[in-house]
Protein backbone atom coordinates (compact mmCIF):
# COMPACT_ATOMS: atom_id res chain seq x y z
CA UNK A 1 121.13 68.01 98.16
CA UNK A 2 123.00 71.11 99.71
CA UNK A 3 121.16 74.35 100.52
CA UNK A 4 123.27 76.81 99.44
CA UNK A 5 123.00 79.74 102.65
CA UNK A 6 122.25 83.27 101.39
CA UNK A 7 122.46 84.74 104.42
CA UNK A 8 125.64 86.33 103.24
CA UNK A 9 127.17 88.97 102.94
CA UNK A 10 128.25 88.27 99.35
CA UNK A 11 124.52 87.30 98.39
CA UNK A 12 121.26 88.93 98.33
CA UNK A 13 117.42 88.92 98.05
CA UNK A 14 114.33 89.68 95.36
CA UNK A 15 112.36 91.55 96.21
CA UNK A 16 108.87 90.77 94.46
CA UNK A 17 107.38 93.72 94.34
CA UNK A 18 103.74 94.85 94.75
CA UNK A 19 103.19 92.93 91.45
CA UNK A 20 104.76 90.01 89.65
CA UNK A 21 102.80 90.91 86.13
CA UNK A 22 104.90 92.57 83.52
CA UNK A 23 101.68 94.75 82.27
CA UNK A 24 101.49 96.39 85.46
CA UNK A 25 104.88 97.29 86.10
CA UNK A 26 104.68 100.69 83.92
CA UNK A 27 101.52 102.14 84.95
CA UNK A 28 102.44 100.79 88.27
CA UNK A 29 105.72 103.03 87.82
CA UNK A 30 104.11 106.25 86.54
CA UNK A 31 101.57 106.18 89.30
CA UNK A 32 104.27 105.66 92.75
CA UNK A 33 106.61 108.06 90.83
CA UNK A 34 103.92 111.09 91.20
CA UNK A 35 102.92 110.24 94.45
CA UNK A 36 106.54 110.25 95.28
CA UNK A 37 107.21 113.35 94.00
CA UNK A 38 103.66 115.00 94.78
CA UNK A 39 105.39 113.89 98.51
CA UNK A 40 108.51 115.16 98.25
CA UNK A 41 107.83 118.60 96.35
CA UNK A 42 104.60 118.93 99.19
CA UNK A 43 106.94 118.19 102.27
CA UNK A 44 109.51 120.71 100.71
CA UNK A 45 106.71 123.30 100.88
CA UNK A 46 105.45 122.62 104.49
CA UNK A 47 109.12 122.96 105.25
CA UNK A 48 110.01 126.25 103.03
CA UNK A 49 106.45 128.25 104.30
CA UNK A 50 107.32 127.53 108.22
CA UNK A 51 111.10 128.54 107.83
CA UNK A 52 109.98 131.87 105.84
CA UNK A 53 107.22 132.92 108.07
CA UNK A 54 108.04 134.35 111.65
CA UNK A 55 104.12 133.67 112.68
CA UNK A 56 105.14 130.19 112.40
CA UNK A 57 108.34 129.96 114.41
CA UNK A 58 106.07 127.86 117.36
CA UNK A 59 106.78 124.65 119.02
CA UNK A 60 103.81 122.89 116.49
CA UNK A 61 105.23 123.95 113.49
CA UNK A 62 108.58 123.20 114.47
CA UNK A 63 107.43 119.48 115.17
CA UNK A 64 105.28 119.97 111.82
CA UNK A 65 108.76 120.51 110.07
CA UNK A 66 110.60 118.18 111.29
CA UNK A 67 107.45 115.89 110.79
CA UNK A 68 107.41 116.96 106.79
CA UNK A 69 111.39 116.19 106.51
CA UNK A 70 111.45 112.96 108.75
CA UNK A 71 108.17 111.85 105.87
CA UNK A 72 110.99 112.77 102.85
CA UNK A 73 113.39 110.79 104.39
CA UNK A 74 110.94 107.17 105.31
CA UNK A 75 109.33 107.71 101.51
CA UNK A 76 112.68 107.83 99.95
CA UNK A 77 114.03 104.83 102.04
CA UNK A 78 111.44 102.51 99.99
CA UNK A 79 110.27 104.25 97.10
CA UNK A 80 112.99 105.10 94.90
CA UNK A 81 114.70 101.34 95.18
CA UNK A 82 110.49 99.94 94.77
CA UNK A 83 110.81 102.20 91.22
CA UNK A 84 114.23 101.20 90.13
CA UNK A 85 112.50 97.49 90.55
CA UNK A 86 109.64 98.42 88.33
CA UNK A 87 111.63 98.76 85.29
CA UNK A 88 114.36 96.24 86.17
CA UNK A 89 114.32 92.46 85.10
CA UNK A 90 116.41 91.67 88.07
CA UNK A 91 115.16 93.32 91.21
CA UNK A 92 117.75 92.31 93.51
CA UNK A 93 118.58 93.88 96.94
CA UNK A 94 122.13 92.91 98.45
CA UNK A 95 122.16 91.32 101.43
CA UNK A 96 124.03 94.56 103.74
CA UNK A 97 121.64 96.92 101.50
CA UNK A 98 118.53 95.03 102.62
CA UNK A 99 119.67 95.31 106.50
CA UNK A 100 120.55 99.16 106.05
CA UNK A 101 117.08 100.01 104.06
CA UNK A 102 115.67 98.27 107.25
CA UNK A 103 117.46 99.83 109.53
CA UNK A 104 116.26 103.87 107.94
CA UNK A 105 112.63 102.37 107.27
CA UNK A 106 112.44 101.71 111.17
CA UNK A 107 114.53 104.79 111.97
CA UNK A 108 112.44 107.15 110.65
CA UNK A 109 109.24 105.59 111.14
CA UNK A 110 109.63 105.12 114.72
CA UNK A 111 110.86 108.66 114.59
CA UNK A 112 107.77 109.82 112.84
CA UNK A 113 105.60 108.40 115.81
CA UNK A 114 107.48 110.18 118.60
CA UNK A 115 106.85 113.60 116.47
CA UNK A 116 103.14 112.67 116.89
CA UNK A 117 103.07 112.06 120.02
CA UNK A 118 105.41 115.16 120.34
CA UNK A 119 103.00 117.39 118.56
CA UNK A 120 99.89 115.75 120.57
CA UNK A 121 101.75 116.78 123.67
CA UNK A 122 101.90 120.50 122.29
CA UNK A 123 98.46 120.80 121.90
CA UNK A 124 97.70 119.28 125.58
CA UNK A 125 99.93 122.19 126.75
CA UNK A 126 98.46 124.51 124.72
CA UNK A 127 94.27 123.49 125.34
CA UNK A 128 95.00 122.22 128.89
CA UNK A 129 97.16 124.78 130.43
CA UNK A 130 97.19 127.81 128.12
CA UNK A 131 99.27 130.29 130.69
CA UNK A 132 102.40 128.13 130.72
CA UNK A 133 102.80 126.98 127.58
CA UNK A 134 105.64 128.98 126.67
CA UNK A 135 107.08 128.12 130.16
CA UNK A 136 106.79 124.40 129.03
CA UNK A 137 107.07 124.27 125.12
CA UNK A 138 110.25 126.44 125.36
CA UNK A 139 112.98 125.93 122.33
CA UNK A 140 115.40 123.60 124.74
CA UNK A 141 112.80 121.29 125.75
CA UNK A 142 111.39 121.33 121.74
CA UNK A 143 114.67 120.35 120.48
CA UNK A 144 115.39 118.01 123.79
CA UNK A 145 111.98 116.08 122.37
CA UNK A 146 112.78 115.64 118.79
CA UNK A 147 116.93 114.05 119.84
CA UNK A 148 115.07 111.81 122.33
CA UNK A 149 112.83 110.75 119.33
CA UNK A 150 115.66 110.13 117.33
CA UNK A 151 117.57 108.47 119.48
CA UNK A 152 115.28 106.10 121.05
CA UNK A 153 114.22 105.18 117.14
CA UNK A 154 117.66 104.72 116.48
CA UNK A 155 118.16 102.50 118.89
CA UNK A 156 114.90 100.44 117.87
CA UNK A 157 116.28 99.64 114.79
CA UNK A 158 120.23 99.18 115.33
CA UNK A 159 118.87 96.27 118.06
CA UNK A 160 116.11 94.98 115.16
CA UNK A 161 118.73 95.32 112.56
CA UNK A 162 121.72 93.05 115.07
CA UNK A 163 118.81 90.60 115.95
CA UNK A 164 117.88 89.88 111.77
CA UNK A 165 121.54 89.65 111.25
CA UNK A 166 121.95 86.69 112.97
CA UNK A 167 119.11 84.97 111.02
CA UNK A 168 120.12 82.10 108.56
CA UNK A 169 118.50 82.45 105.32
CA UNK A 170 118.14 79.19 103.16
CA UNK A 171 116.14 77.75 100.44
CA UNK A 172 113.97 81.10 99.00
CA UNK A 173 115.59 84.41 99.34
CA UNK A 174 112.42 85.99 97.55
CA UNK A 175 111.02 88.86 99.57
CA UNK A 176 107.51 88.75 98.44
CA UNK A 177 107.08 92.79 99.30
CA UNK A 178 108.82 95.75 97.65
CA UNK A 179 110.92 96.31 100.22
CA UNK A 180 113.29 94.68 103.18
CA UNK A 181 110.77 95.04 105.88
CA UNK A 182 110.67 92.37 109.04
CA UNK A 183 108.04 90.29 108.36
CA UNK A 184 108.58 89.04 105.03
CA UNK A 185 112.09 88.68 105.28
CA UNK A 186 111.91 86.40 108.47
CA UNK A 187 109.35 84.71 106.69
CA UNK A 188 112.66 83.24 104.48
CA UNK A 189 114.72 82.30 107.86
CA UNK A 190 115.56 78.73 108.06
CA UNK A 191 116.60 79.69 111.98
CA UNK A 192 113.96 79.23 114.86
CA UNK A 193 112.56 82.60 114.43
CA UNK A 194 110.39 81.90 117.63
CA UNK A 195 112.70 84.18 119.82
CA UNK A 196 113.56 86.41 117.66
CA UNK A 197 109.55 86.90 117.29
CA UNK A 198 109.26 87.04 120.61
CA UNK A 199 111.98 90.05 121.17
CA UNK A 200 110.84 91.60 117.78
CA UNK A 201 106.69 91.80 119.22
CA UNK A 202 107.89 92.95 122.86
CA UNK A 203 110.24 95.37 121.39
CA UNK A 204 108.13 96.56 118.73
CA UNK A 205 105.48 96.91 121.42
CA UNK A 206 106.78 98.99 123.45
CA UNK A 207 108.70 101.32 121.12
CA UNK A 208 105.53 102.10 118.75
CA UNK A 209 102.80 101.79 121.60
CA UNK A 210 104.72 104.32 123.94
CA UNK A 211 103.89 107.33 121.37
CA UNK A 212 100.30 105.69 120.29
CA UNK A 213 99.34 105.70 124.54
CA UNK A 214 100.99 109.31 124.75
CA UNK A 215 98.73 110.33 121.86
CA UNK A 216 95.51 109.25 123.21
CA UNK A 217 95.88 110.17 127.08
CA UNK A 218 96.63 113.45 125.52
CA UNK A 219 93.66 113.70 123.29
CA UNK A 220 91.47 112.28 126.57
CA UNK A 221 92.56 115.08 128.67
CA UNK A 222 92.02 117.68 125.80
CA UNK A 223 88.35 116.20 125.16
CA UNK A 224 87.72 116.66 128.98
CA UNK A 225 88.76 120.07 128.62
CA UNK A 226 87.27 120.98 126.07
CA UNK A 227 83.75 119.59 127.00
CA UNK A 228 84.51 122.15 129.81
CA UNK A 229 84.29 125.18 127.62
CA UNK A 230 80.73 127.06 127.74
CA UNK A 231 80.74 128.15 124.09
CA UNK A 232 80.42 125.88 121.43
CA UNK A 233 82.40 128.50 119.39
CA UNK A 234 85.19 127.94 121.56
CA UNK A 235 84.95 124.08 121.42
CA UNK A 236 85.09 124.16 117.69
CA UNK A 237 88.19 126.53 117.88
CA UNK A 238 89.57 124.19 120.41
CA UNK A 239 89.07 120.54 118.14
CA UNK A 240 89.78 122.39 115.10
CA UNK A 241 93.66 122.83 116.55
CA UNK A 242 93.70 119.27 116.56
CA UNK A 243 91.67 117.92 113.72
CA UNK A 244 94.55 117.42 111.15
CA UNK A 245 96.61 115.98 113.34
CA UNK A 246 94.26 113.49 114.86
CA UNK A 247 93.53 112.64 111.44
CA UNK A 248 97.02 111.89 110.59
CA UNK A 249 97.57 109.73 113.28
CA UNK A 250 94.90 107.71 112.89
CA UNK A 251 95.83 107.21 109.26
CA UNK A 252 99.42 106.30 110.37
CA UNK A 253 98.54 103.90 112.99
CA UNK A 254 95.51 102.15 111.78
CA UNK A 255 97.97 100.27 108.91
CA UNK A 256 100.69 100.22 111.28
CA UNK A 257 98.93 98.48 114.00
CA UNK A 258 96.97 95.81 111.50
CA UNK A 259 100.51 95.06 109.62
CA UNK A 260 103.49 94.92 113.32
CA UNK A 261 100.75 93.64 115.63
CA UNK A 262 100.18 90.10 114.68
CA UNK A 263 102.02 86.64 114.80
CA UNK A 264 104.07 85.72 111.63
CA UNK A 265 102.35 83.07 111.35
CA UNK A 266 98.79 85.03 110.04
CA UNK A 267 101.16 87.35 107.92
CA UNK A 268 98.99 87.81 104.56
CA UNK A 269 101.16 89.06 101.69
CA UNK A 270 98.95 90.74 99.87
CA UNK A 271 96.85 92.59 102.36
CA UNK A 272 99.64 93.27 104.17
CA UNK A 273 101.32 94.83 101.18
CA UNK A 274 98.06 97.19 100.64
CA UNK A 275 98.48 98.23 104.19
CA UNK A 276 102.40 99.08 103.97
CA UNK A 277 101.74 101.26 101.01
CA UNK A 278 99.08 103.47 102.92
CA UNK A 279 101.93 104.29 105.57
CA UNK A 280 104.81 104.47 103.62
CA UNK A 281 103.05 106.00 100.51
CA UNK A 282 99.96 107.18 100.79
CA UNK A 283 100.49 108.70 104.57
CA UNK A 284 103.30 111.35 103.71
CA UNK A 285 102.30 112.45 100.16
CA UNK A 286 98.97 113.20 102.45
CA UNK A 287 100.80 115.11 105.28
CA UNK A 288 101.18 118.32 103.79
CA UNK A 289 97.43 118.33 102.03
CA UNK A 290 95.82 117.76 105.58
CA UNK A 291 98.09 120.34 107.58
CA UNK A 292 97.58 122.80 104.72
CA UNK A 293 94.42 122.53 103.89
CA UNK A 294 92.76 122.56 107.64
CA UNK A 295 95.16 125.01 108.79
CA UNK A 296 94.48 128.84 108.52
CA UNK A 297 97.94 129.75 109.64
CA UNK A 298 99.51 126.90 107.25
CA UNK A 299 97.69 128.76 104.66
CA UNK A 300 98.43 131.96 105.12
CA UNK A 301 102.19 130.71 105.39
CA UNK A 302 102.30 129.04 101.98
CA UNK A 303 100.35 131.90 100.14
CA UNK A 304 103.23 134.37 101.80
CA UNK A 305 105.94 131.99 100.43
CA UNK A 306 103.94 131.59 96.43
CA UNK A 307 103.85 135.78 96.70
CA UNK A 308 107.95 135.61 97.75
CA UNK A 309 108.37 132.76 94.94
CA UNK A 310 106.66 134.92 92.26
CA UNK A 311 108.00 138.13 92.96
């Protein structure tokens, strides 16, 4: 019996979804459509408030923007195609569409990371070395920061993209997730995957760990600071800088970590699927509700831009 090879170009995939049960797949819509746009009109506000307000024209908030439109972009790489699905008896993905919505999930993921770790930097500056932080934090070296994020996360993906490319794809070309992401679809190769494994963990390890170890070196030198300061006033001023964005991060990384971080092999569809929606979903409809909420100056910021909106 042939195999017929739907690796491709003029084939495709199905992608599965987060639920094969036609009951669901309304309420199922309804729900990812508000939290989509909940995301999208909550970035667009982070975004609008810094822009208007001079008091926020810092390096943070400048990462914090970028941060808010690099979360439009990843949500709308997945979400809008996982909705489409929803209501759609054929849920098909092309084969070059599948490899290009991999390519922008990574891209801006990855490029989300480096922000963090951009912003944690920041606030090491800032905590650990107060007098020259406009010395260090200055425009070029903010906008030098967020094209080496980009690029590097670029880069990630065009190599991840080249290396599933090459992949024969036999038998089952049912993606059982909602989108193209790396795991399920090599779980459909009928190539030894084993090097490709091998690259993808290395690669991967490097690439998302590199921000992650940035992150918490940063947040060790700022605790050992901090601890330093007599007042416990000024300690709570000092973690309360950092509180949203600590909390972010560990939001982002804790699903990250338990989905990349383990051999194909112990892939679980469904828990893995839970895990992907809290950083590609839940995460940056989030965002804007932590920095807003635990910020003073964020709030001043969006209250200036309802009185500008309303008058």
């Amino acid at each position: 019996m042939d195999i017929k090879n739907y690796s491709s170009p003029t084939t495709g995939f199905i992608l599965l979804g987060l639920s094969s049960n036609p009951q669901l797949q309304r309420p199922l819509f309804a729900v990812f459509l508000t939290m989509y746009l909940v995301t999208i009109v909550g970035n667009i506000l982070i975004i609008l408030a810094i822009h208007s307000d001079s008091r926020l024209h810092t390096p943070m908030y400048f990462f914090l923007s970028n941060l808010s439109f690099m979360d439009i972009c990843f949500t709308t790489v997945t979400v809008p195609k996982m909705l489409v699905n929803l209501l759609s008896e054929t849920k098909a993905i092309s084969y070059v569409g599948c490899l290009v919505q991999m390519y922008f999930f990574m891209a801006f993921g990855n490029t989300d990371s480096y922000l963090l770790a951009s912003m944690a930097i920041d606030r090491l500056v800032a905590i650990c070395n107060p007098f020259h932080y406009n010395v260090v934090m200055k425009p070029r070296c903010c906008l030098l920061m967020l094209l080496g994020s980009c690029t590097i996360s670029h880069l990630h993906s065009l190599l991840r993209v080249l290396l599933m490319s090459r992949q024969s794809f036999c038998a089952s070309h049912t993606i059982k997730h909602f989108f193209c992401d790396t795991q399920p679809v090599l779980k459909l190769s009928c190539s030894d995957t084993s090097a490709s494994q091998m690259v993808v963990m290395t690669e991967t390890l490097a690439v998302i760990m590199t921000p992650f170890l940035c992150i918490l070196f940063s947040y060790l030198r700022i605790v050992i600071s901090v601890l330093r300061i007599p007042s416990a006033a000024g300690k709570r001023k000092a973690f309360s800088t950092c509180g949203s964005h600590l909390t972010v991060v560990t939001m982002s990384y804790g699903s990250v970590i338990y989905v990349y971080f383990r051999p194909l092999s112990m892939y679980l569809v469904v828990k893995d699927r839970v895990a992907t929606v809290m950083y590609t979903v839940v995460t940056p409809m989030l965002n804007p509700f932590i920095y807003s909420l635990r910020n003073k100056d964020m709030k001043k910021g969006l209250g200036k831009l309802r009185d500008r909106i309303h008058s």
